[in-house]
PDB file of N, CA and C in Angstrom:
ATOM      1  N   UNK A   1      28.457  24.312  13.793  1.00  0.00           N
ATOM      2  CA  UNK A   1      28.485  23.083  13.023  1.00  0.00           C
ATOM      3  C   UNK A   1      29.796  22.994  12.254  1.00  0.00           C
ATOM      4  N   UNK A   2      30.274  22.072  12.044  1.00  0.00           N
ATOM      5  CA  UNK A   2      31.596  21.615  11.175  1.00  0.00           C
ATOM      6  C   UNK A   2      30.698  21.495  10.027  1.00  0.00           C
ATOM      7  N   UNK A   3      31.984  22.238   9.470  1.00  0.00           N
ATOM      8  CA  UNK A   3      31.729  22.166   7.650  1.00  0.00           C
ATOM      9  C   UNK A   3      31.918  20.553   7.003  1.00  0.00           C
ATOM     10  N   UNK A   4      31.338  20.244   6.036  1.00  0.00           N
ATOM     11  CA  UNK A   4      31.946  19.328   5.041  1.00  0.00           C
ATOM     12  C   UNK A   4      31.035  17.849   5.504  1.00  0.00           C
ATOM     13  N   UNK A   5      30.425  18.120   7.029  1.00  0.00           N
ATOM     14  CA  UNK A   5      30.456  16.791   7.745  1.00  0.00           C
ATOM     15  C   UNK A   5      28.681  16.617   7.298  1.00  0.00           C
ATOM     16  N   UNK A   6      28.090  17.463   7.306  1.00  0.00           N
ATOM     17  CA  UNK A   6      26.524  17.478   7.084  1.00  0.00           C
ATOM     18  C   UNK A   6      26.109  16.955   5.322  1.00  0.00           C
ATOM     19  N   UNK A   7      25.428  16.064   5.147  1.00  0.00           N
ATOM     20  CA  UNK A   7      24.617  16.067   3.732  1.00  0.00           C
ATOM     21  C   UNK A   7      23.843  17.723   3.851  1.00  0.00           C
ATOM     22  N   UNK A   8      24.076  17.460   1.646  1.00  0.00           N
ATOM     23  CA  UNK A   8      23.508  18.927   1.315  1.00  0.00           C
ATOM     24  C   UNK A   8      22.048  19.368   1.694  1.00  0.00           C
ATOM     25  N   UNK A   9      21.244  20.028   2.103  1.00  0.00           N
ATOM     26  CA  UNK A   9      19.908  20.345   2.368  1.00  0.00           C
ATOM     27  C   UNK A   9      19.560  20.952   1.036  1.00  0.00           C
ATOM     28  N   UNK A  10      18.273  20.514   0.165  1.00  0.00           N
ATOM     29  CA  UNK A  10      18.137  21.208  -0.776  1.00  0.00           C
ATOM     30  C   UNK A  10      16.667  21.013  -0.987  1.00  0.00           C
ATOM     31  N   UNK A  11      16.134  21.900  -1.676  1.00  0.00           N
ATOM     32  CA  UNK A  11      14.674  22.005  -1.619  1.00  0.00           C
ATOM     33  C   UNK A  11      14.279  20.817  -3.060  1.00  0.00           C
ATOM     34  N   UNK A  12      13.880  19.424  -3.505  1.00  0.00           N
ATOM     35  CA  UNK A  12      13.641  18.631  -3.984  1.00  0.00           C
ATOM     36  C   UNK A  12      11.774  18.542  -4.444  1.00  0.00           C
ATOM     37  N   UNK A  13      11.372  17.737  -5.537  1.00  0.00           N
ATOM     38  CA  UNK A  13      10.075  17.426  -5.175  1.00  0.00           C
ATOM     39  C   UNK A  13       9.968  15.875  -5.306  1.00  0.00           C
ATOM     40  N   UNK A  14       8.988  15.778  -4.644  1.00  0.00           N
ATOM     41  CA  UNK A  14       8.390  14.427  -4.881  1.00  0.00           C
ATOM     42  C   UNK A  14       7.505  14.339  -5.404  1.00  0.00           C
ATOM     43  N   UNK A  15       7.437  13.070  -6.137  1.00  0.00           N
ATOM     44  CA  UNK A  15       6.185  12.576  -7.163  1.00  0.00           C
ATOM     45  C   UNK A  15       5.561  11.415  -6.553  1.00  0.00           C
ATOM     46  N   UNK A  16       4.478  11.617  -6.353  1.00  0.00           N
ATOM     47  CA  UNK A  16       3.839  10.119  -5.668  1.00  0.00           C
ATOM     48  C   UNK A  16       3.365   9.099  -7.052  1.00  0.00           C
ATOM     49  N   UNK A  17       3.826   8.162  -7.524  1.00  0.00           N
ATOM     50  CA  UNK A  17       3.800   7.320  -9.099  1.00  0.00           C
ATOM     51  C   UNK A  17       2.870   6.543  -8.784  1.00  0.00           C
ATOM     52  N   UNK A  18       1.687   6.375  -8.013  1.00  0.00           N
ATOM     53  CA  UNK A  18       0.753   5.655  -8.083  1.00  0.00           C
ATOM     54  C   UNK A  18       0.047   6.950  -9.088  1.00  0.00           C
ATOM     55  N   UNK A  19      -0.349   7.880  -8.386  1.00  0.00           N
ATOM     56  CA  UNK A  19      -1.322   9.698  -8.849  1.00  0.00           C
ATOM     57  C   UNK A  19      -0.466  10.702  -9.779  1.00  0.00           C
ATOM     58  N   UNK A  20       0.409  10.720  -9.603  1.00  0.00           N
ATOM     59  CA  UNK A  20       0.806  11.555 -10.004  1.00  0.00           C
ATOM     60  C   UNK A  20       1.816  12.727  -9.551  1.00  0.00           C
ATOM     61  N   UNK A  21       0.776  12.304  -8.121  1.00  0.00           N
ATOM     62  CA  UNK A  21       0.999  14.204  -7.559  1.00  0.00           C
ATOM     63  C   UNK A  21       2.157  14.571  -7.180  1.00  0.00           C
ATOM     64  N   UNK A  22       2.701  15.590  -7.607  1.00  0.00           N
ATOM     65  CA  UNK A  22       3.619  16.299  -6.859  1.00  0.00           C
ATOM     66  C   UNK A  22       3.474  17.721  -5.880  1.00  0.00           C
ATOM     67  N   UNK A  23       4.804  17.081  -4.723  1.00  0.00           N
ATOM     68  CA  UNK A  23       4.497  18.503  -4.012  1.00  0.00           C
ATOM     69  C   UNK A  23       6.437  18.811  -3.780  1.00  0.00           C
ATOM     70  N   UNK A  24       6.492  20.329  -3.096  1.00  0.00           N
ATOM     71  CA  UNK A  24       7.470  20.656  -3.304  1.00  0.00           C
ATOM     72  C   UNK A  24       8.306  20.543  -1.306  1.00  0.00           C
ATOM     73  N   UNK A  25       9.543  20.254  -1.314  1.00  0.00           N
ATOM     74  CA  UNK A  25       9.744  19.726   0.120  1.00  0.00           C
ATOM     75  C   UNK A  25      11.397  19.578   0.125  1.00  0.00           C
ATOM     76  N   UNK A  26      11.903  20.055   1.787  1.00  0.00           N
ATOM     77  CA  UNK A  26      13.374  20.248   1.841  1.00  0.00           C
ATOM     78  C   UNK A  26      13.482  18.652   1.866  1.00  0.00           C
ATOM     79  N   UNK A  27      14.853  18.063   1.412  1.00  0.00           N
ATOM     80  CA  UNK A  27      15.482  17.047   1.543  1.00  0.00           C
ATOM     81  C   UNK A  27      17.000  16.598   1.482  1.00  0.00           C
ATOM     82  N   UNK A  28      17.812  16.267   2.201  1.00  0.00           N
ATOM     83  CA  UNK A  28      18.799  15.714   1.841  1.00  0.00           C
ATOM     84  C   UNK A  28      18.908  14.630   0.830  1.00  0.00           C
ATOM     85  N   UNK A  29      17.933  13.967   0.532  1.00  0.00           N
ATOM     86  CA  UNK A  29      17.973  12.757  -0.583  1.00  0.00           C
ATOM     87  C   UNK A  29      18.838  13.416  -2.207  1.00  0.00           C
ATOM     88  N   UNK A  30      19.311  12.530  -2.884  1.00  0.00           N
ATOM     89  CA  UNK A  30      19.735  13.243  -4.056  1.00  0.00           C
ATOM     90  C   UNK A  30      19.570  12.179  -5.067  1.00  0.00           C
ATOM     91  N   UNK A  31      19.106  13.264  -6.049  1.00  0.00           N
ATOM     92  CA  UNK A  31      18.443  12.321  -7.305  1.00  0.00           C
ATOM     93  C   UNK A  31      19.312  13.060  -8.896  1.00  0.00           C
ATOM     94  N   UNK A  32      19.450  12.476  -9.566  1.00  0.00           N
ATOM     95  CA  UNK A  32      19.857  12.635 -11.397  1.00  0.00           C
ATOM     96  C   UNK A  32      19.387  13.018 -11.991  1.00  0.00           C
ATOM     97  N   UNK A  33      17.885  12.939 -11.421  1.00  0.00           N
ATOM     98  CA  UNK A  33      16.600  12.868 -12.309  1.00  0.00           C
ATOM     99  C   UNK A  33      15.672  14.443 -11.956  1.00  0.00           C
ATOM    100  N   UNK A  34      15.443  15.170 -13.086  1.00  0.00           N
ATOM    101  CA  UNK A  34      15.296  16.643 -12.141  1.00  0.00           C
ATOM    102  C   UNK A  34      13.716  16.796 -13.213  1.00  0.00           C
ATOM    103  N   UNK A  35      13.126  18.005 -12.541  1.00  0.00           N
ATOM    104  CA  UNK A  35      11.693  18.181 -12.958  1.00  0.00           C
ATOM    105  C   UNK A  35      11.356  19.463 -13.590  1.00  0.00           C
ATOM    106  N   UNK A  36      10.994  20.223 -14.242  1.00  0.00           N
ATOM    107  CA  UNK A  36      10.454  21.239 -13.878  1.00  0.00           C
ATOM    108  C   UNK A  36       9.363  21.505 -13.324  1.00  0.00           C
ATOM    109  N   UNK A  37       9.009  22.812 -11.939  1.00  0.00           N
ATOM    110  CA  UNK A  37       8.090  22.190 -11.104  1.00  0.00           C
ATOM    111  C   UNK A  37       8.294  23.842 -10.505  1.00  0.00           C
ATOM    112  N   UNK A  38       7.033  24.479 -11.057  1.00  0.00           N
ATOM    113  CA  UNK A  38       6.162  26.391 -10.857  1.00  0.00           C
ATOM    114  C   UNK A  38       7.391  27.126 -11.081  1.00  0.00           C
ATOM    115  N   UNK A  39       7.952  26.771 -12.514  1.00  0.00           N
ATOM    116  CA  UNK A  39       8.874  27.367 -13.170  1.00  0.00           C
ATOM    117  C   UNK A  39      10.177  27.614 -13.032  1.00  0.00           C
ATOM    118  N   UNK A  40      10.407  27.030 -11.794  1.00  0.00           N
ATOM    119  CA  UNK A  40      12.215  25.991 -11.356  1.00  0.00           C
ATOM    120  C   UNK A  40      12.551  24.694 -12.002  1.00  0.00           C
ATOM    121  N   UNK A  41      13.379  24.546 -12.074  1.00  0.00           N
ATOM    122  CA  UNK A  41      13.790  22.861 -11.633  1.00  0.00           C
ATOM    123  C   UNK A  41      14.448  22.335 -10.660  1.00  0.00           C
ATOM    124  N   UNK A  42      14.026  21.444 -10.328  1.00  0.00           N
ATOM    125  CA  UNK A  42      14.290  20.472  -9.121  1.00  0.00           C
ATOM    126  C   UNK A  42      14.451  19.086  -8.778  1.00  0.00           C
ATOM    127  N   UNK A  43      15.451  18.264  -8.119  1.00  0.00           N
ATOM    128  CA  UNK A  43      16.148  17.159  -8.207  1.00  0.00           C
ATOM    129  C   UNK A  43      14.185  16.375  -8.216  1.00  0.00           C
ATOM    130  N   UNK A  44      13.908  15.241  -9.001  1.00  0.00           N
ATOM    131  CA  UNK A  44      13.095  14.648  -8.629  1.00  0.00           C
ATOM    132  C   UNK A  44      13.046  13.316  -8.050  1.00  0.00           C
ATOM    133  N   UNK A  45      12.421  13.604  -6.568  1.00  0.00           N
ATOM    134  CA  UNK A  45      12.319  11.751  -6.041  1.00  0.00           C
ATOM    135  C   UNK A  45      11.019  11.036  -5.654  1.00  0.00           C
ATOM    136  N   UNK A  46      11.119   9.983  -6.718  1.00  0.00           N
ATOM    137  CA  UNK A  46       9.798   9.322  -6.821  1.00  0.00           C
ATOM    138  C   UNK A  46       9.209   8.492  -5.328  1.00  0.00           C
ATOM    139  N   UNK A  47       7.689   8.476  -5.085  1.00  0.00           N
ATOM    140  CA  UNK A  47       7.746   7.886  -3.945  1.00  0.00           C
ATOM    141  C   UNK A  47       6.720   6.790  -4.310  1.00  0.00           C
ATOM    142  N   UNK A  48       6.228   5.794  -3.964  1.00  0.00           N
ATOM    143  CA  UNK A  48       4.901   4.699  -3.929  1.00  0.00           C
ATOM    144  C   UNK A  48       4.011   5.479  -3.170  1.00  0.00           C
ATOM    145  N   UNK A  49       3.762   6.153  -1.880  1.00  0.00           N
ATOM    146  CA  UNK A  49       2.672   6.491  -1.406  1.00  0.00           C
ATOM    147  C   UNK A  49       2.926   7.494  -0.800  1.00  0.00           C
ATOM    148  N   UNK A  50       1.757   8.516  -1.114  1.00  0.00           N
ATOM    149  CA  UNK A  50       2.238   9.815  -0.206  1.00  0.00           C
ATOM    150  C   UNK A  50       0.722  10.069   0.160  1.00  0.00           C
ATOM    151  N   UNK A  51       0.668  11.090   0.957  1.00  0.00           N
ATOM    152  CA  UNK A  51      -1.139  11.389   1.125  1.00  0.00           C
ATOM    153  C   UNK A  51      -1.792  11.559   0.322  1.00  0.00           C
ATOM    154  N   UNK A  52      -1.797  11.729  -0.928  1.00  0.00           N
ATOM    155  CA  UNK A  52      -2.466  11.685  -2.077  1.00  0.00           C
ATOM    156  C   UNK A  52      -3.016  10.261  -2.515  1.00  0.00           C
ATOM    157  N   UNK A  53      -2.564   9.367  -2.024  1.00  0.00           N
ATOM    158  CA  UNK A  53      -2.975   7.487  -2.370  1.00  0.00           C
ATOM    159  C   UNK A  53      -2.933   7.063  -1.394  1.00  0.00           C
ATOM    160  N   UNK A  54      -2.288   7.105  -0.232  1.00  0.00           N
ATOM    161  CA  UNK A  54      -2.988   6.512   1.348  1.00  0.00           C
ATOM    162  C   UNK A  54      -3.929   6.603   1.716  1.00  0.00           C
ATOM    163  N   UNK A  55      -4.293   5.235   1.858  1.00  0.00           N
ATOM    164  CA  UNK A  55      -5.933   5.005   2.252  1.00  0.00           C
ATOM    165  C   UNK A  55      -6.503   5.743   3.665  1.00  0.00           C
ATOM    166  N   UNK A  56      -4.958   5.961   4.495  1.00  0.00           N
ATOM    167  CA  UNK A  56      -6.363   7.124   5.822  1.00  0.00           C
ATOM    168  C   UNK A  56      -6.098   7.888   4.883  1.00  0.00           C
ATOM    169  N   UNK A  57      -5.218   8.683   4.506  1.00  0.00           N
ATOM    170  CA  UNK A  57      -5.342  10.011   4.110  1.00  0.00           C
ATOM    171  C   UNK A  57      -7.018  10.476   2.821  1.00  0.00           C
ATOM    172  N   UNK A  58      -6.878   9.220   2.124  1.00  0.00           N
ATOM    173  CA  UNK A  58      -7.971   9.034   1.040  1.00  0.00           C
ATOM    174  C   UNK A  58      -9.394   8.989   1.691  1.00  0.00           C
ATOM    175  N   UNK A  59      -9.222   8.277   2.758  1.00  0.00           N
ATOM    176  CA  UNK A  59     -10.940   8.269   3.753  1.00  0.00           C
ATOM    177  C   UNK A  59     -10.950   6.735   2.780  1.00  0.00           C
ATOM    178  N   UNK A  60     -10.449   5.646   2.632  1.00  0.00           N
ATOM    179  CA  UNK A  60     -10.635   4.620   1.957  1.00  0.00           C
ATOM    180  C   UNK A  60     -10.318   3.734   3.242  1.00  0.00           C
ATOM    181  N   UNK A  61     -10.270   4.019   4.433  1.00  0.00           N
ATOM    182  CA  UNK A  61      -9.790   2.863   5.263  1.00  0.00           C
ATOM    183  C   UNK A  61     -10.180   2.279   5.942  1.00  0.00           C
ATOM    184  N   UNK A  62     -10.455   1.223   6.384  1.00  0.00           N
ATOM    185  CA  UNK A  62     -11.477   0.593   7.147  1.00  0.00           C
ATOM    186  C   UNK A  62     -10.574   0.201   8.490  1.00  0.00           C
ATOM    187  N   UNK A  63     -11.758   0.914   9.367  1.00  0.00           N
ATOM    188  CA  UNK A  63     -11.248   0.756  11.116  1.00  0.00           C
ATOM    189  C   UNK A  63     -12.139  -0.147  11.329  1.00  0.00           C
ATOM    190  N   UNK A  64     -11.647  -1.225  12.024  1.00  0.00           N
ATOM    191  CA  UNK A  64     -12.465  -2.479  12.557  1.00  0.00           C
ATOM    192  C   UNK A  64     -12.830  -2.383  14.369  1.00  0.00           C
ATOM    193  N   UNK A  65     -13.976  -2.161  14.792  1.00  0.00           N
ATOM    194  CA  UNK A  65     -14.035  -2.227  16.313  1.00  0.00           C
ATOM    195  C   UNK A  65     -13.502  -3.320  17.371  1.00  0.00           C
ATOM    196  N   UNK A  66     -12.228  -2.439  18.168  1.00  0.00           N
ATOM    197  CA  UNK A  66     -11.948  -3.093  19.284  1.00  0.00           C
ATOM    198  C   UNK A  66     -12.552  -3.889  20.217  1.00  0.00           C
ATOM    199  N   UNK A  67     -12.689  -4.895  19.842  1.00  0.00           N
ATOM    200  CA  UNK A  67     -13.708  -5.895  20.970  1.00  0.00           C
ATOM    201  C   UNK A  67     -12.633  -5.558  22.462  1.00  0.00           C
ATOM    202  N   UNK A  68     -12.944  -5.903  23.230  1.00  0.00           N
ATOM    203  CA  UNK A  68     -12.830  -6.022  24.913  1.00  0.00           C
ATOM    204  C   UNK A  68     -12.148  -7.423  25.056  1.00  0.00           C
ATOM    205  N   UNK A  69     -11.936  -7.785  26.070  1.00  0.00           N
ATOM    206  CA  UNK A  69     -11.336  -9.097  26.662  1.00  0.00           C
ATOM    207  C   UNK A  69     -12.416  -9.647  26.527  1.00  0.00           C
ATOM    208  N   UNK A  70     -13.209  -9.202  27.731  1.00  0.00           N
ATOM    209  CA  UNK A  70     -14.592 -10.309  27.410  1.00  0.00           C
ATOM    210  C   UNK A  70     -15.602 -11.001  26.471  1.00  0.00           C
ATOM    211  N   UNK A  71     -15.718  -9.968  25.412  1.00  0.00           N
ATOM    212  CA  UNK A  71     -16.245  -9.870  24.232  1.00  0.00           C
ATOM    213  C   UNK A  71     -15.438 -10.494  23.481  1.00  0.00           C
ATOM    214  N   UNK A  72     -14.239 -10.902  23.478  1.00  0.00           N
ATOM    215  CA  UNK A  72     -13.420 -11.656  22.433  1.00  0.00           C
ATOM    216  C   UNK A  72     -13.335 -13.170  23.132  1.00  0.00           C
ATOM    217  N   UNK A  73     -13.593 -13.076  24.498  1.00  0.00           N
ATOM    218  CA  UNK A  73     -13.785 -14.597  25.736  1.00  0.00           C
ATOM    219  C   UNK A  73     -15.198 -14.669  25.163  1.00  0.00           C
ATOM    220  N   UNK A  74     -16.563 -14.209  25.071  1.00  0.00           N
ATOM    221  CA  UNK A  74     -17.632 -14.387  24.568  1.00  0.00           C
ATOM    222  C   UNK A  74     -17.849 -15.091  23.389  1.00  0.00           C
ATOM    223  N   UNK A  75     -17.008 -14.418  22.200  1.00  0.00           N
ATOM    224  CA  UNK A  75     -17.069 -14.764  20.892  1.00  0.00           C
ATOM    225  C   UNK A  75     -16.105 -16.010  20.507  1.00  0.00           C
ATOM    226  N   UNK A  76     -15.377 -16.398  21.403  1.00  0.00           N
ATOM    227  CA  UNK A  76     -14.516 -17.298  21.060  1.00  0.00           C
ATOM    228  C   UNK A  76     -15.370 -18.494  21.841  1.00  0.00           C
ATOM    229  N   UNK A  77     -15.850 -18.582  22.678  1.00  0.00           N
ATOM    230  CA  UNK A  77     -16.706 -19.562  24.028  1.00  0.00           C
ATOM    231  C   UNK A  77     -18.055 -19.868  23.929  1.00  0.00           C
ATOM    232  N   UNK A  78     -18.861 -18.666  23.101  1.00  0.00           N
ATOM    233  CA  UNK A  78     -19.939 -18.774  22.697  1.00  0.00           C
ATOM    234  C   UNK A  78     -21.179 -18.458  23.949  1.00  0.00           C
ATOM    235  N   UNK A  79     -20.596 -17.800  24.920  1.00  0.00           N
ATOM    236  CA  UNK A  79     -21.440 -17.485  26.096  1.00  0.00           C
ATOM    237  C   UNK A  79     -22.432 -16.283  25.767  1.00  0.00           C
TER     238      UNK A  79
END
């Protein structure tokens, strides 16, 4: 690999700001904003949704059944 040409790899955490939660994870992203986090500190980058508030991940999600061709020709035709 050529030097100089790669972003830094650095071990970061994320905060999911709906919950709260944080977990700890490699990233090139770079943040100002740092944490303390199991007695390090570490660049912190905030996220809206992580598996901690996603609805599959939560079991909050509603799967709707695949009707068929016909069954959607039925329901639309009234046969």
């Amino acid at each position: 690999m050529k030097n100089g040409i790669h972003p830094k790899y650095q071990e970061v955490v994320f905060m999911d700001t709906t919950t709260g939660f944080k977990f700890l994870s490699g990233s090139t992203k770079f943040s100002k904003e740092t944490v303390e986090f199991e007695g390090n500190t570490y660049p912190l980058i905030r996220v809206e949704t992580s598996s901690d508030s996603h609805p599959f991940y939560t079991g909050k999600a509603k799967f709707q059944a695949a009707d068929g061709r016909i069954a959607k020709f039925n329901k639309k035709y009234g046969k």
